[in-house]
C-alpha atoms as a PDB file:
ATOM      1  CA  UNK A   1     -23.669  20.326 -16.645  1.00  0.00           C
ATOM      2  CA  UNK A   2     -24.942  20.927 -12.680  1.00  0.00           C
ATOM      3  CA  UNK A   3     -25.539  17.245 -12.450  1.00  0.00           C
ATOM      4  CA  UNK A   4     -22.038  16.424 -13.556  1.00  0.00           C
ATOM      5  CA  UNK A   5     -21.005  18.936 -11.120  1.00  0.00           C
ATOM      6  CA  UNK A   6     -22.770  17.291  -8.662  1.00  0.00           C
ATOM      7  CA  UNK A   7     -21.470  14.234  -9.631  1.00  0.00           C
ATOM      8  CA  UNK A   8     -17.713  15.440  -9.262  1.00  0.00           C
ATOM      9  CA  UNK A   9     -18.579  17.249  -5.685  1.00  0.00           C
ATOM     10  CA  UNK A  10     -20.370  14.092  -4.642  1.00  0.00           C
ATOM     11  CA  UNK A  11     -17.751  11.468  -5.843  1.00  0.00           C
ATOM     12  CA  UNK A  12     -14.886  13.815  -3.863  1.00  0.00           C
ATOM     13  CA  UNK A  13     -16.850  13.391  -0.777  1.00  0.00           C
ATOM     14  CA  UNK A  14     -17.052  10.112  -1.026  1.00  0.00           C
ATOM     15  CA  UNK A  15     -13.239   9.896  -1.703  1.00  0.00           C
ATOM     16  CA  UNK A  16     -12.773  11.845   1.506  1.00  0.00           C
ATOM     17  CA  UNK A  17     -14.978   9.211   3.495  1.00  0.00           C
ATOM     18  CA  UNK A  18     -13.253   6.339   2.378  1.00  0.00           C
ATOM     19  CA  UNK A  19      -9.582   7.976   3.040  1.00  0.00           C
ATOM     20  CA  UNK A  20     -11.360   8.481   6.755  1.00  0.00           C
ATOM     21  CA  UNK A  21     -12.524   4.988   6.959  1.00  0.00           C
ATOM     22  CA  UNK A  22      -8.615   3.775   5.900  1.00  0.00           C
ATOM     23  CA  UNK A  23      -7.100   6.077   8.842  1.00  0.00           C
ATOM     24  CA  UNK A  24      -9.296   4.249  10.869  1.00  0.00           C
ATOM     25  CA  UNK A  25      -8.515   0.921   9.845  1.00  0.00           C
ATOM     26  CA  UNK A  26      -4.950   1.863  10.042  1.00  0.00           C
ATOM     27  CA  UNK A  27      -4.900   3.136  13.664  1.00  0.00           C
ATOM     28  CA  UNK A  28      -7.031  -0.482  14.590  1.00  0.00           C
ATOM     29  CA  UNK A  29      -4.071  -2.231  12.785  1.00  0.00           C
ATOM     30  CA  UNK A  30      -1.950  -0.490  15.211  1.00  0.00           C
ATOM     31  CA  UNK A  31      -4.002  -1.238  18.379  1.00  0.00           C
ATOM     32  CA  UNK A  32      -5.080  -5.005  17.248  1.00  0.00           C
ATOM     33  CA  UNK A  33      -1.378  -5.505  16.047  1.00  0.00           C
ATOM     34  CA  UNK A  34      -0.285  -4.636  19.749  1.00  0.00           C
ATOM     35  CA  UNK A  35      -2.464  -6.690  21.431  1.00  0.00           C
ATOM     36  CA  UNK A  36      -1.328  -9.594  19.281  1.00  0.00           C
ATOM     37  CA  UNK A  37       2.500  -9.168  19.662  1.00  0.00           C
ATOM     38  CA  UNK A  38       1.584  -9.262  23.604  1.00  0.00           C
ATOM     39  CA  UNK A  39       0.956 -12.318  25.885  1.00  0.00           C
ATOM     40  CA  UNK A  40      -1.849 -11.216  27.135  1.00  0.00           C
ATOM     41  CA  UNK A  41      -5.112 -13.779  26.743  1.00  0.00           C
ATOM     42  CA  UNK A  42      -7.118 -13.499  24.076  1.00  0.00           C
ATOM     43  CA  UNK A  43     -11.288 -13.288  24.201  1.00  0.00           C
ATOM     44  CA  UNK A  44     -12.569 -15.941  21.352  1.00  0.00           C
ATOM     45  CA  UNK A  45     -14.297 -12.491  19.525  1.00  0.00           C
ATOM     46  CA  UNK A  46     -11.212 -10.722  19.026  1.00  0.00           C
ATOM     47  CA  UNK A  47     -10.980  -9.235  15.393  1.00  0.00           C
ATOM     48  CA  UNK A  48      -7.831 -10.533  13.482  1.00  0.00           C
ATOM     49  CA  UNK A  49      -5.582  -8.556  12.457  1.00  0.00           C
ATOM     50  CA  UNK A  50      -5.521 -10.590   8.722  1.00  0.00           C
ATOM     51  CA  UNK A  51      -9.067  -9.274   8.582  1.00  0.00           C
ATOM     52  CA  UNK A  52      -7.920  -5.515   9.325  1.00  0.00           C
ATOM     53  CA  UNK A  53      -5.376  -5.915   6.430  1.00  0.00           C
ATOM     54  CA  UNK A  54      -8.115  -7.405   3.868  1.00  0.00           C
ATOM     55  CA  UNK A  55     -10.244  -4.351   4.773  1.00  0.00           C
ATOM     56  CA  UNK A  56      -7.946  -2.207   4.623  1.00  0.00           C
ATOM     57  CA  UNK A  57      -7.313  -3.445   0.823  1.00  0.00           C
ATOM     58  CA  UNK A  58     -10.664  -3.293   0.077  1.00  0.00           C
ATOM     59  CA  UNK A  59     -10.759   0.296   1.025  1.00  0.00           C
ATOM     60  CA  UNK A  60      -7.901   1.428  -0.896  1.00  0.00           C
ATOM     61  CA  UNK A  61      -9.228  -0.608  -4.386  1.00  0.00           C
ATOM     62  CA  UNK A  62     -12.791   1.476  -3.756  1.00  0.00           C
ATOM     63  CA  UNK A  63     -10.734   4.672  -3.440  1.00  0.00           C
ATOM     64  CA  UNK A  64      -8.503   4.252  -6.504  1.00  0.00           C
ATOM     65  CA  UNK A  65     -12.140   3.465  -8.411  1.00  0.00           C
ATOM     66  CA  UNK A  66     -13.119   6.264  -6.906  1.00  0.00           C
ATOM     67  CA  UNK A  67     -10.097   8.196  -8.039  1.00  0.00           C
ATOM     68  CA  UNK A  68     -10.578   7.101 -11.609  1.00  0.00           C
ATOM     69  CA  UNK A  69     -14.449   8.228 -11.594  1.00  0.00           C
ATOM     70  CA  UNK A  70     -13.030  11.252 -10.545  1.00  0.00           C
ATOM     71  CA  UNK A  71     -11.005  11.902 -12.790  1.00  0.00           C
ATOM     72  CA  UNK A  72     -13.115  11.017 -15.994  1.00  0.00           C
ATOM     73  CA  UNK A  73     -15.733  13.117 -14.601  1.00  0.00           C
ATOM     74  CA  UNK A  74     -13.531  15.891 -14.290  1.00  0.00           C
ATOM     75  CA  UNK A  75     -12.417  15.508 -17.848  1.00  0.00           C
ATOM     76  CA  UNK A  76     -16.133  15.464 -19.293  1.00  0.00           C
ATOM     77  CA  UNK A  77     -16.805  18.865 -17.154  1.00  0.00           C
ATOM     78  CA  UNK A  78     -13.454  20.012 -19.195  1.00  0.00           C
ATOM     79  CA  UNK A  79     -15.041  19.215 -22.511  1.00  0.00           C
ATOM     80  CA  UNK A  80     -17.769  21.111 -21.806  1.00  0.00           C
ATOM     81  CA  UNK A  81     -16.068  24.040 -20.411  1.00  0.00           C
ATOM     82  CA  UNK A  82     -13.620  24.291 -22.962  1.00  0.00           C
ATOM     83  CA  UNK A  83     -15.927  27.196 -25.442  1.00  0.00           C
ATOM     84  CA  UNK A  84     -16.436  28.968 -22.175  1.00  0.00           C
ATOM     85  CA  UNK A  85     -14.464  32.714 -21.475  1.00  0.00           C
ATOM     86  CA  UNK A  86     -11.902  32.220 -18.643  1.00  0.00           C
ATOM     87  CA  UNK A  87     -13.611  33.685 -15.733  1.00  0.00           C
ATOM     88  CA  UNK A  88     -16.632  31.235 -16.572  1.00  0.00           C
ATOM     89  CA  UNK A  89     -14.571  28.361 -16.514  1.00  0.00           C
ATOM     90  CA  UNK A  90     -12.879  29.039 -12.993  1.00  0.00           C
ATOM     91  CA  UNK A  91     -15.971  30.160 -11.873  1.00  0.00           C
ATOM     92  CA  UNK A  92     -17.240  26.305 -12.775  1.00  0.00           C
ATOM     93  CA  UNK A  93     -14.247  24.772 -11.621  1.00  0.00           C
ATOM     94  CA  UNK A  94     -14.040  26.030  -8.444  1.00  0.00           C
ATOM     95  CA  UNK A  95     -18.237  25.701  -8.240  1.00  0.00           C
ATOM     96  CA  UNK A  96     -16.880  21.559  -8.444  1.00  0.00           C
ATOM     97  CA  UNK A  97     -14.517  21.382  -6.371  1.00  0.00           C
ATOM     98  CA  UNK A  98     -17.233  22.242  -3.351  1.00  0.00           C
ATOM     99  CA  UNK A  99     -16.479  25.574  -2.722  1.00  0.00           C
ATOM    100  CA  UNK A 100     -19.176  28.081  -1.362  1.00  0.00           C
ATOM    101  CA  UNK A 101     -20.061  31.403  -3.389  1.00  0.00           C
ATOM    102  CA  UNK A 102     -18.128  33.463  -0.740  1.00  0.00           C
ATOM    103  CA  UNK A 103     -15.021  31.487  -1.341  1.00  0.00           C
ATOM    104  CA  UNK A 104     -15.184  31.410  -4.869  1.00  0.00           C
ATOM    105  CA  UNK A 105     -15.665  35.415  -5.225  1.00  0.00           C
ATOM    106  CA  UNK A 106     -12.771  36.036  -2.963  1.00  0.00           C
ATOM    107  CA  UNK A 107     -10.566  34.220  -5.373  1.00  0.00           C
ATOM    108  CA  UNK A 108     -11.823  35.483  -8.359  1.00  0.00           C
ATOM    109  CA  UNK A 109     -12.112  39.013  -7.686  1.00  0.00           C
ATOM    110  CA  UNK A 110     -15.514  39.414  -8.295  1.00  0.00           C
ATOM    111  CA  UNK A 111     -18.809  39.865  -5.827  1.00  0.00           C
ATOM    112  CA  UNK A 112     -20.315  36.736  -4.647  1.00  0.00           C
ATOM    113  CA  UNK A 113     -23.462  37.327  -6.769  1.00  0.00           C
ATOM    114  CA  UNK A 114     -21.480  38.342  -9.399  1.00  0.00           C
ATOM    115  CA  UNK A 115     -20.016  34.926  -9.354  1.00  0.00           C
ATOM    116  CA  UNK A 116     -22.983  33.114  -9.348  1.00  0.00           C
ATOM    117  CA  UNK A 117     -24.346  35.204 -12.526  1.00  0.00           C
ATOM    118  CA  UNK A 118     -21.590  33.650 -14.250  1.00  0.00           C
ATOM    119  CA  UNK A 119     -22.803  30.372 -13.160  1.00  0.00           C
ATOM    120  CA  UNK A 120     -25.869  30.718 -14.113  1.00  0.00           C
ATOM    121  CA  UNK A 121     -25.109  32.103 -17.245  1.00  0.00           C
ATOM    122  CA  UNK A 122     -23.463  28.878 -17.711  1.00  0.00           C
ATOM    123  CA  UNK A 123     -26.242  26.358 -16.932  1.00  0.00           C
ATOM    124  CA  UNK A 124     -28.437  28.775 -19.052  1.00  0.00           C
ATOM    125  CA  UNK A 125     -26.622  28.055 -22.359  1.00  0.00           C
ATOM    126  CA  UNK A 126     -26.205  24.404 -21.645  1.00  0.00           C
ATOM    127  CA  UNK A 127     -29.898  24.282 -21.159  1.00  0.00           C
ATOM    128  CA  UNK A 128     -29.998  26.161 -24.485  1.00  0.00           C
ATOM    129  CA  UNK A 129     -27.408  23.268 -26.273  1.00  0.00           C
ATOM    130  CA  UNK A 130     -29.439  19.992 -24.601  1.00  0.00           C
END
């Protein structure tokens, strides 16, 4: 189960990176598209704006894979999580979605380490079922 969390915290950074790498792409659309409505000459290395837009595509197909990873990782962690009492599962689910042991207690009510016994207890009995 802590490599599919992994898994899901890894594949939601690499969402975020991608959504970067499209803001950038769309702010060069914006300056090459500028340039190219001008009359102002042109060096022969200039990046066309056509190739902007097929990157830009590109980006946006690797993000909705990513999406769909996502989101059939987060359905196996589900599965497993499903026998699990209540504060275990939130404890897990917010463990995947990246956030810290400070964070998680605050929202669960419950001491940091307290929070991470749960987690443990977790891993412990899946080690147990494997």
């Amino acid at each position: 189960m802590k490599e599919l969390i992994t898994k899901i915290v890894n594949t939601k950074a690499q969402i975020q990176k991608l959504k970067y790498k499209l803001e950038e792409l769309e702010e060069r659309k914006l300056t090459v598209g500028s340039r190219a409505i001008s009359n102002m000459p042109r060096s022969s290395n200039r990046t066309d704006i056509s190739d902007i837009f097929i990157r830009i595509e590109e980006v946006q197909e690797k993000i909705l894979d990513k999406q769909i990873e996502l989101l059939h990782l987060e359905d196996q962690l589900e599965e497993k999580i499903a026998p699990l009492k209540s504060i275990e599962r939130i404890v897990i689910r917010y463990r995947a979605s990246g956030l810290e042991w400070n964070d998680i207690a605050k929202l669960v009510g419950y001491s940091a380490r307290q929070s991470r016994r749960f987690y443990d207890e977790v891993m412990k009995k899946d080690k147990l079922i494997i």
